[in-house]
Protein backbone atom coordinates (compact mmCIF):
# COMPACT_ATOMS: atom_id res chain seq x y z
CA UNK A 1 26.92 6.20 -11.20
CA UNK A 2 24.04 4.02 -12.61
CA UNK A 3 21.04 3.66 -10.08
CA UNK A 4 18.42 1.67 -12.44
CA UNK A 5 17.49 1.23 -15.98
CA UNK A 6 15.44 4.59 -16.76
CA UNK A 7 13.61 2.70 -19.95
CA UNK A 8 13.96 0.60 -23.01
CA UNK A 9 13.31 1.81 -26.49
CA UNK A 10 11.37 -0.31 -28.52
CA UNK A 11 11.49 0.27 -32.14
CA UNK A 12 8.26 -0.12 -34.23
CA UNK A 13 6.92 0.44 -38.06
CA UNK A 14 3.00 0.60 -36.61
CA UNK A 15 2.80 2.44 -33.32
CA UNK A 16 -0.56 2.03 -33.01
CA UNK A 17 -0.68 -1.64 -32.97
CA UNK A 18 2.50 -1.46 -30.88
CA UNK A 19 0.44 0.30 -28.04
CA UNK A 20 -2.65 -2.25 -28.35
CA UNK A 21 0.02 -5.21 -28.11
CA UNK A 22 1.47 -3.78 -24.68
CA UNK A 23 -2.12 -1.94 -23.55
CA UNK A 24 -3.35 -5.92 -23.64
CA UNK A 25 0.20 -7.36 -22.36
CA UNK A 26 0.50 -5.02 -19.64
CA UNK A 27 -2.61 -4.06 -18.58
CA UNK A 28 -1.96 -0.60 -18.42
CA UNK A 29 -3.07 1.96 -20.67
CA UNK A 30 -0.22 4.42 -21.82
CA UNK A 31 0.92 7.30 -19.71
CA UNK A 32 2.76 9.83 -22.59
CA UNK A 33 2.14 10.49 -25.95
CA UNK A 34 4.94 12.85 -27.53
CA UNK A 35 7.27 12.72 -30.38
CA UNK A 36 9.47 15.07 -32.17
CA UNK A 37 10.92 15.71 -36.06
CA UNK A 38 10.74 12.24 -37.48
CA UNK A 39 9.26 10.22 -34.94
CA UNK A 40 6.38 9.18 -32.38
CA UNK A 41 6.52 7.83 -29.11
CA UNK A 42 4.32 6.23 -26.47
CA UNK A 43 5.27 5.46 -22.84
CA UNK A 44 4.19 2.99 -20.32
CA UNK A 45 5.60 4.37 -17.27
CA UNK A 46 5.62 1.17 -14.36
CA UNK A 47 6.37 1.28 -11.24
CA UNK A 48 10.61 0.52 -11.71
CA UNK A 49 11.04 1.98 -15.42
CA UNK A 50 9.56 2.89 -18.40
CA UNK A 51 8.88 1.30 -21.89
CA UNK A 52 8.77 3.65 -24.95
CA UNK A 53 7.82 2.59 -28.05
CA UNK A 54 8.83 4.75 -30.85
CA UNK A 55 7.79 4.72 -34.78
CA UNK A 56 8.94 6.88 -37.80
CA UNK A 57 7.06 9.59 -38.65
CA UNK A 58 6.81 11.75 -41.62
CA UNK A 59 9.39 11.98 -44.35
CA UNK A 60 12.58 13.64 -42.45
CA UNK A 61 16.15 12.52 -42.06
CA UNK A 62 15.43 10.79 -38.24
CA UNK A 63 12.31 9.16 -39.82
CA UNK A 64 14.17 7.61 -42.80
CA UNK A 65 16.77 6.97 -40.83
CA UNK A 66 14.52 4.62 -38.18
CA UNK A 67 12.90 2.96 -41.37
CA UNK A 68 16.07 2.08 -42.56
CA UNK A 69 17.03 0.60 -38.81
CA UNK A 70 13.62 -1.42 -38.82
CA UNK A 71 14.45 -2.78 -42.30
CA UNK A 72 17.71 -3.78 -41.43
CA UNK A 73 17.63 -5.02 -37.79
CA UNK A 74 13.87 -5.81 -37.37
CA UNK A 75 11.25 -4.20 -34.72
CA UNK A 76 12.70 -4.82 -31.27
CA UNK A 77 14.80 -3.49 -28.66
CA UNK A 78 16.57 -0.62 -29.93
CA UNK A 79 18.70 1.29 -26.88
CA UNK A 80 19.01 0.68 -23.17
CA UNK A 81 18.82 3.93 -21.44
CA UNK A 82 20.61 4.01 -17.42
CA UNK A 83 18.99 6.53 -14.87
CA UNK A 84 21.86 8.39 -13.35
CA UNK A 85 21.72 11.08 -10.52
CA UNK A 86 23.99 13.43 -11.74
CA UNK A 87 24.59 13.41 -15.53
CA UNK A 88 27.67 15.34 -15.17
CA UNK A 89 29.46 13.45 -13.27
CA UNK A 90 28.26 9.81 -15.15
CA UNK A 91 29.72 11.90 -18.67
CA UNK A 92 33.26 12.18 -16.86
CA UNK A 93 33.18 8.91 -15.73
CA UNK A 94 32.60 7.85 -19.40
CA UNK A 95 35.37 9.65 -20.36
CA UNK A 96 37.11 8.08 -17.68
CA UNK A 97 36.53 4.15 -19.17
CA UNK A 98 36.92 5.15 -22.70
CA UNK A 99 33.33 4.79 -23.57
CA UNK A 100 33.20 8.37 -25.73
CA UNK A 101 30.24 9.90 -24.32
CA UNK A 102 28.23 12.97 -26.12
CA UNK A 103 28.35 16.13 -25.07
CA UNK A 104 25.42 16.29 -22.07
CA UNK A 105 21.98 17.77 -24.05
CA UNK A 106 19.13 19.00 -22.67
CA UNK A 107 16.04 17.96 -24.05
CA UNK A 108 12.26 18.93 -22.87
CA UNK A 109 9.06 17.06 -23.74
CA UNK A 110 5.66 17.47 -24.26
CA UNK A 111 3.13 15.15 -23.41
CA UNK A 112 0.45 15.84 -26.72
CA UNK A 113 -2.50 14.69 -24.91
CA UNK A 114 -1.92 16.73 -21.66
CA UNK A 115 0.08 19.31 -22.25
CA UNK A 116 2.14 17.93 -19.81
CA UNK A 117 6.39 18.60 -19.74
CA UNK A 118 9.08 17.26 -18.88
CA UNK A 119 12.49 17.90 -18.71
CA UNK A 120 15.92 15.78 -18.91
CA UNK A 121 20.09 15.52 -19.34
CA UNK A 122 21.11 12.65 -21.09
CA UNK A 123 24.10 11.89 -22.83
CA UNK A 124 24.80 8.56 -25.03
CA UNK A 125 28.19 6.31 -24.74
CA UNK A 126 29.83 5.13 -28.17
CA UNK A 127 28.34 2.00 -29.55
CA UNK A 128 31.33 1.16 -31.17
CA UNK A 129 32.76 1.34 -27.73
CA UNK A 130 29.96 -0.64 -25.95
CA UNK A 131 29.37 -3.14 -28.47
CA UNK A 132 26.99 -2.29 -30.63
CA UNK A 133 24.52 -1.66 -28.16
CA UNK A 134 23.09 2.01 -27.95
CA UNK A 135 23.57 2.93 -24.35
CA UNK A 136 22.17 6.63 -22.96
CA UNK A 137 22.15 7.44 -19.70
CA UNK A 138 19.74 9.98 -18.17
CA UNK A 139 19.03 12.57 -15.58
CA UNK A 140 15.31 13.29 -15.01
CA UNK A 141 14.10 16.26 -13.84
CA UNK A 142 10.86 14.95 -12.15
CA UNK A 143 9.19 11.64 -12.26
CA UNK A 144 6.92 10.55 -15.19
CA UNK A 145 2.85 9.41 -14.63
CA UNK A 146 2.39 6.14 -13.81
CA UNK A 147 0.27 4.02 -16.31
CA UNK A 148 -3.03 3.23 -15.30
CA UNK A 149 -4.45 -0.22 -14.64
CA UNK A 150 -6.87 -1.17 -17.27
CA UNK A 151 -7.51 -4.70 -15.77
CA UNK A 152 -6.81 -7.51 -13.74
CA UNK A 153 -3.15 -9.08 -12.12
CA UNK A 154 -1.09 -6.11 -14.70
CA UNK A 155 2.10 -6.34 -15.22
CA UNK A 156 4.31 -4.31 -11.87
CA UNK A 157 7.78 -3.75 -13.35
CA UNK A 158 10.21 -4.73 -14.99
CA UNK A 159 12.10 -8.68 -13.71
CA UNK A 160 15.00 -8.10 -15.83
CA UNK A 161 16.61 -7.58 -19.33
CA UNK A 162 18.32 -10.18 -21.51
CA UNK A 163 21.86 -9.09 -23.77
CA UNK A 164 22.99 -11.67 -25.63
CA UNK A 165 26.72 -11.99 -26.14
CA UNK A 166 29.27 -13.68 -28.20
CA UNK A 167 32.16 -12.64 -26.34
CA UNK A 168 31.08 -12.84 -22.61
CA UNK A 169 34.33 -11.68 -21.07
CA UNK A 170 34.33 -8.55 -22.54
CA UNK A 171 29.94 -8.14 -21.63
CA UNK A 172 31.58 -8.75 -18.07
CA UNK A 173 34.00 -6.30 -18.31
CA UNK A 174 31.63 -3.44 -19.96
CA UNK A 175 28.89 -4.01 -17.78
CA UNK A 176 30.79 -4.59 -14.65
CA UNK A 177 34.23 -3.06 -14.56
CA UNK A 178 33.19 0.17 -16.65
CA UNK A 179 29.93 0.83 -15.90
CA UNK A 180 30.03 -0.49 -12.12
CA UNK A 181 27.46 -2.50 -11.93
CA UNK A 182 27.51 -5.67 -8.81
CA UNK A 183 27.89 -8.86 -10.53
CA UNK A 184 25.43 -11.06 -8.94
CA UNK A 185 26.10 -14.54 -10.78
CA UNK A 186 28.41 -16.07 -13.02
CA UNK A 187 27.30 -19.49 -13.98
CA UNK A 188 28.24 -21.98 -16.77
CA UNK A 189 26.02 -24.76 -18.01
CA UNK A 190 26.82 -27.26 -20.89
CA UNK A 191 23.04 -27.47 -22.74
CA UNK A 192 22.38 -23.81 -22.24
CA UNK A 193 25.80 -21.96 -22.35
CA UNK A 194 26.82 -19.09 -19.71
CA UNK A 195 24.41 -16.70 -17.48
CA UNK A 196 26.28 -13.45 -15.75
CA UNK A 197 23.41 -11.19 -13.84
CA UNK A 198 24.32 -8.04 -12.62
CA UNK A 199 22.36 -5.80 -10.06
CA UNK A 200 20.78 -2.61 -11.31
CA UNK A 201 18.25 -0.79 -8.34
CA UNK A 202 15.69 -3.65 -8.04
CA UNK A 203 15.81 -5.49 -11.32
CA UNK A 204 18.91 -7.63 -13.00
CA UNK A 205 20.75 -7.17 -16.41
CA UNK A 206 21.23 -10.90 -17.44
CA UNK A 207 23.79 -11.46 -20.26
CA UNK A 208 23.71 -14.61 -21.98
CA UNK A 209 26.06 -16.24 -23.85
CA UNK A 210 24.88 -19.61 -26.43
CA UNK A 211 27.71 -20.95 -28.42
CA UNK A 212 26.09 -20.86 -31.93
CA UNK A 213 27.47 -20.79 -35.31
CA UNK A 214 27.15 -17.74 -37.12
CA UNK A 215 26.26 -15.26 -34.26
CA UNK A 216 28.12 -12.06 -34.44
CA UNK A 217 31.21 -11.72 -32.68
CA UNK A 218 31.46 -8.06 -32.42
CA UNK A 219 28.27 -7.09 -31.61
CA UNK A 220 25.97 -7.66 -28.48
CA UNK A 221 22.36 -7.68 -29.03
CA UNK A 222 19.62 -6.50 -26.35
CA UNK A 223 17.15 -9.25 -26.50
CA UNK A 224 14.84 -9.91 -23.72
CA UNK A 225 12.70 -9.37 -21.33
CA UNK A 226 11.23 -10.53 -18.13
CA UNK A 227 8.09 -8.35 -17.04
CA UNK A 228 7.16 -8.75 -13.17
CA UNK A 229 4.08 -9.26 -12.13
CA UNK A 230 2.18 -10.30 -8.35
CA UNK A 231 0.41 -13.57 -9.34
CA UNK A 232 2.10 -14.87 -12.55
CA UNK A 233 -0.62 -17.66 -12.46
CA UNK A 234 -3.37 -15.30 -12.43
CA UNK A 235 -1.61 -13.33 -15.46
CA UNK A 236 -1.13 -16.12 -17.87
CA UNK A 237 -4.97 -16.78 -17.31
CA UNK A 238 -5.54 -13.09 -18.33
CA UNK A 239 -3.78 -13.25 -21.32
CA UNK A 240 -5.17 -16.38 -22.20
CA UNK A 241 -8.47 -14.89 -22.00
CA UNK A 242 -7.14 -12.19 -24.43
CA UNK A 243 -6.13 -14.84 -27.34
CA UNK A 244 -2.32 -15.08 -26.76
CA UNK A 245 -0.17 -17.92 -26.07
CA UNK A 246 1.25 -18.73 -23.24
CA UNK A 247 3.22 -21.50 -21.59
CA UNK A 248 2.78 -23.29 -17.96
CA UNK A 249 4.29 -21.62 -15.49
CA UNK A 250 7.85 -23.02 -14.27
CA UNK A 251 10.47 -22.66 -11.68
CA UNK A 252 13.36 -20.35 -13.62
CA UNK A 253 17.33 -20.97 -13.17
CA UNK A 254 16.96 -18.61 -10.39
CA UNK A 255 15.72 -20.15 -7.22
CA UNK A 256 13.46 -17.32 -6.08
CA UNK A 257 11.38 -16.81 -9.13
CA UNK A 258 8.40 -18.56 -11.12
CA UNK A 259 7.86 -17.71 -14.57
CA UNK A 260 5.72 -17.82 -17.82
CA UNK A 261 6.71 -17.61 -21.17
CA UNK A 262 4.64 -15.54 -23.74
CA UNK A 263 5.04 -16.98 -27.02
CA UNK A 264 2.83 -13.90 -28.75
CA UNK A 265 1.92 -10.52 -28.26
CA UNK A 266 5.39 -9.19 -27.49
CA UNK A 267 6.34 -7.69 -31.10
CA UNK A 268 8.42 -10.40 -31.58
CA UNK A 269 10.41 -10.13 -28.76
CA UNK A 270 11.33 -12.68 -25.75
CA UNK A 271 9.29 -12.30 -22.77
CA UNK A 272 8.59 -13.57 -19.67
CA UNK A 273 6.38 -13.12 -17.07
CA UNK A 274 8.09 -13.38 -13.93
CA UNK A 275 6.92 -13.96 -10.03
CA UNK A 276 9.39 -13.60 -7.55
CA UNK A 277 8.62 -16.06 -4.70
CA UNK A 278 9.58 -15.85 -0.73
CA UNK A 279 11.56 -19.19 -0.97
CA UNK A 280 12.54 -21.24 -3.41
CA UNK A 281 10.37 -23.00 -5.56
CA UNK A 282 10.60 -26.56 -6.86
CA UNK A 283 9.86 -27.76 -9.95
């Protein structure tokens, strides 16, 4: 059903400053500009997915009702949305796991620099059925512009996306068993907690669960990132140049990767920068 994450919604009260943050984290310059009653959106379109950033705009119902989301949950992640082949047949599979979907809509935009269209199915599982976390999934009727390179060692893709869970069983279940994605790892370590990684097209879905008091246990939270990139060495010293902070690169709990962490820049949310290696890498 699911062949790879389509995009990520990012949820923002400045747009502007949202699309400097990732221009200069990215390297890319943006590749849509659109919105619709209520709100604006930007898209970096790379070469495995897409990142929109989206804003309220104006004084409507959807625009008070994304202030009121930013007020109460922060900027950050917002919705996960799955690329799909055939929308049709993804919505009766939802129905089939008892995830609720919404009736299939089809939606056209309009690039406002351009001119440009484009057209899409989607349709959008329960979130009190998955969680808490806003899941669509999407059928795309042609592929988006790429963003442009705007300097040095950019940012390729995306490595993988981080859910944190308090109740990991039922992650495993939802993201494995109902939405059918390959479990890659399952693995359990005392000073960090539990890591399950899942397959989806070329990058991973990692959820993580950390024993902590107070975290909520019905509710998972999208909360990560790990952007790919060629030369991870060579992209820390870009963003370096730029005035962020950035950590020493390091070998990650997975044996094929190095990565960096960026500590500022993101809009607040966790990021790596992650090089996949052709052998293992010691520490």
């Amino acid at each position: 059903m699911i062949s790879a994450i389509d995009h990520l919604v990012v949820l923002v009260s400045d747009l502007n400053e949202a699309v400097a943050t990732y221009q200069t984290l990215f390297a890319r310059a943006p590749a849509w500009r659109g919105g619709d009653d209520g709100s604006d959106n930007v898209l970096f379109t790379l070469d495995n997915m897409s990142l929109e950033l989206m804003a309220p705009s104006g004084s409507g119902p959807t625009a008070e009702r994304l202030r009121t989301l930013i007020k109460l949950q922060g900027e950050g992640i917002a919705s996960l949305c799955f690329r799909v082949a055939d929308v049709a047949a993804a919505h009766h599979r939802l129905e089939r796991v008892a995830l609720r979907p919404t009736p299939v809509a089809e939606v056209e935009g309009r690039d406002r620099t351009t001119g440009a269209t484009l057209t899409w199915k989607r349709t959008r599982a329960a979130t009190e059925a998955t969680r808490g976390v806003r899941l669509f999934f999407l059928e795309l009727g042609s592929e988006r512009p790429h963003s442009p390179v705007t300097g040095p060692s950019p940012v390729v893709g995306l490595d993988h996306l981080v859910i944190s869970t308090s109740a990991p069983e039922r992650a495993a279940a939802l993201y494995g068993a109902r939405l059918g994605l390959d479990m890659a790892l399952d693995r359990s370590q005392q000073d960090w907690g539990r890591l399950m990684s899942f397959h989806c097209g070329d990058l991973r879905i990692e959820v993580v669960h950390r024993p902590v008091a107070g975290s909520d246990a019905e509710h998972d939270k999208l909360w990560g990132v790990g952007w790919r990139v060629d030369d991870v060495e060579a992209s820390r010293e870009r963003l370096i140049a730029a005035g962020l902070t950035v950590t020493a690169s390091r070998a990650s709990r997975h044996a094929d990767t190095r990565v960096v962490t960026v500590r500022s820049g993101t809009n607040r949310i966790p990021t790596l920068l992650v090089q996949r290696m052709s052998a293992p890498t010691m520490a």
